[in-house]
Protein backbone atom coordinates (compact mmCIF):
# COMPACT_ATOMS: atom_id res chain seq x y z
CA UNK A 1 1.11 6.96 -3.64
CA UNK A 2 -1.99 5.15 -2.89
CA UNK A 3 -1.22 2.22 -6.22
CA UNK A 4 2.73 2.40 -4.79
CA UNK A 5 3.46 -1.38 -3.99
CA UNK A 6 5.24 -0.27 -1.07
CA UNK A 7 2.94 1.13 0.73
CA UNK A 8 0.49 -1.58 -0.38
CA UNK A 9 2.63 -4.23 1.12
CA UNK A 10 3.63 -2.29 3.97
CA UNK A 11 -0.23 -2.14 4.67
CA UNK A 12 -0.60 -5.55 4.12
CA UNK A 13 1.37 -6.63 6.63
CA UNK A 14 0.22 -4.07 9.09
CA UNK A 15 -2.26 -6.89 10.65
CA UNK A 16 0.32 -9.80 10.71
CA UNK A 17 2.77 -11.54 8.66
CA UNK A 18 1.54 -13.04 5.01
CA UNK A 19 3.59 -15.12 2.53
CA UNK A 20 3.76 -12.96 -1.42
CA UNK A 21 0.71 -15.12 -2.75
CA UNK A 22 -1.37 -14.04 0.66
CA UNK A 23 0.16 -10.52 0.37
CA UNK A 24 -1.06 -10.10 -3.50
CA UNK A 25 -4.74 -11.86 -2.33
CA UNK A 26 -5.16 -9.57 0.21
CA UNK A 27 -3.71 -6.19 -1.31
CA UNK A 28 -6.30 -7.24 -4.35
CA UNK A 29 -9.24 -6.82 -2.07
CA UNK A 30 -8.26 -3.76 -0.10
CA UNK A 31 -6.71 -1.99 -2.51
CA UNK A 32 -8.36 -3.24 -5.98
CA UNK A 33 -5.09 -3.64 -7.37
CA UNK A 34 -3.10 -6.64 -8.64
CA UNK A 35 0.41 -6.49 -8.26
CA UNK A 36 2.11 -9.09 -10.59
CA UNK A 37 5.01 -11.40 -9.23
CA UNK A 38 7.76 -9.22 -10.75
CA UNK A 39 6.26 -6.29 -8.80
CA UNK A 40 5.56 -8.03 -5.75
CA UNK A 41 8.79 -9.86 -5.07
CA UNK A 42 10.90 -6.86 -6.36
CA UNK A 43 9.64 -4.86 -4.26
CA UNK A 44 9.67 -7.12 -0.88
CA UNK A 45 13.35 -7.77 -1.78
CA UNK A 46 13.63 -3.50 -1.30
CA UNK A 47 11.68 -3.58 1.66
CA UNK A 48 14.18 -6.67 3.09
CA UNK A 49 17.11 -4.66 2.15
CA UNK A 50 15.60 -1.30 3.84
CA UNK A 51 14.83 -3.58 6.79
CA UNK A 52 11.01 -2.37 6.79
CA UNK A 53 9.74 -6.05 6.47
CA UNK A 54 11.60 -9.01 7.13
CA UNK A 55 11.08 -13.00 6.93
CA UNK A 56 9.53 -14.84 9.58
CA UNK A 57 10.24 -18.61 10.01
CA UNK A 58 9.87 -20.36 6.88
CA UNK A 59 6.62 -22.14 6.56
CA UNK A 60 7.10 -25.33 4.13
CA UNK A 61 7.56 -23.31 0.78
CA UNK A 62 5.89 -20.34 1.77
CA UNK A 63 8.13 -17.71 2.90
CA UNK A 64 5.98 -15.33 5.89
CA UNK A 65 7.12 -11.60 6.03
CA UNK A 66 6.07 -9.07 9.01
CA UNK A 67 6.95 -5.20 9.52
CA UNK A 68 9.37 -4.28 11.22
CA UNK A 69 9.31 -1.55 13.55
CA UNK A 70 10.53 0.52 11.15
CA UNK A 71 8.77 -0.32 8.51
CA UNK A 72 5.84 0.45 10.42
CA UNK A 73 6.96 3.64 11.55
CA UNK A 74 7.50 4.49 7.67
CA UNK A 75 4.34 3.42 6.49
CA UNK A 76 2.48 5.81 9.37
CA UNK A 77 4.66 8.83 7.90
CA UNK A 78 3.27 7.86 4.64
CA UNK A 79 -0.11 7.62 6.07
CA UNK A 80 0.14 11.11 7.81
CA UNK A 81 1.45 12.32 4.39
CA UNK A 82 -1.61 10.47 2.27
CA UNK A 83 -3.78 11.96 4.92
CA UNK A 84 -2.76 15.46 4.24
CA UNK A 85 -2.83 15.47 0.61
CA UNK A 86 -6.27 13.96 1.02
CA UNK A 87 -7.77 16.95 3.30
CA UNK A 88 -5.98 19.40 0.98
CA UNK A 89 -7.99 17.65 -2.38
CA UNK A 90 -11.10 17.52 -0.45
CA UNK A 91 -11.34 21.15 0.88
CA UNK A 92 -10.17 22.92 -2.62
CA UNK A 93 -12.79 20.80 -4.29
CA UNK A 94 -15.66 21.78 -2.02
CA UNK A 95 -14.75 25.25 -2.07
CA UNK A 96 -14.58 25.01 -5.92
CA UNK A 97 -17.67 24.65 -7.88
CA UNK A 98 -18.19 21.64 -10.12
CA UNK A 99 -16.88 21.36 -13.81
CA UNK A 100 -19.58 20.81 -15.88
CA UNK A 101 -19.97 17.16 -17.17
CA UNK A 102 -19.05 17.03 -21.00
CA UNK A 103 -21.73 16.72 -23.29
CA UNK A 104 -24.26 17.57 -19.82
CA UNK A 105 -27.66 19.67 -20.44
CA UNK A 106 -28.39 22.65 -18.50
């Protein structure tokens, strides 16, 4: 979920519209992931047709996108959803002790 370029973008554009090139800068340095053209633009064409992003007035060659309502709406359901998976991972592994580290001394 958390490398899905839907969410990615989704979160991306959660603070204001970006054009793809801003959208793949910026999910880089949040995220840590690079998300190559074929990825990026494939997937903002789904989002367009799902209506959760759509184009903003074209800037020159750069073409802005922003979330739409519902796309924001769908990315905090994915959030709430991340969120709970997280909690779930992070209580089982505190309440389970530690593997030993391969190859580790006692």
């Amino acid at each position: 979920m958390a490398n899905d370029p839907t969410t990615l973008i989704l979160t991306s554009l959660a603070d204001g519209p970006k054009h793809g090139y801003a959208l793949q800068q910026d999910i880089e340095a949040f995220a840590g992931v690079t998300l190559g053209p074929g990825t990026l633009y494939g997937a903002i064409s789904r989002l367009e047709q799902q209506q959760l992003i759509e184009a903003t007035d074209n800037a020159g060659r750069r073409r802005p996108y922003k979330l739409t309502e519902t796309g924001a709406e769908a990315l905090q359901t994915t959030l709430d959803e991340m969120a709970a998976i997280l909690g779930a991972g992070r209580k089982r592994l505190s309440a389970t002790p530690r593997v030993a580290l391969v190859g580790a001394r006692a």
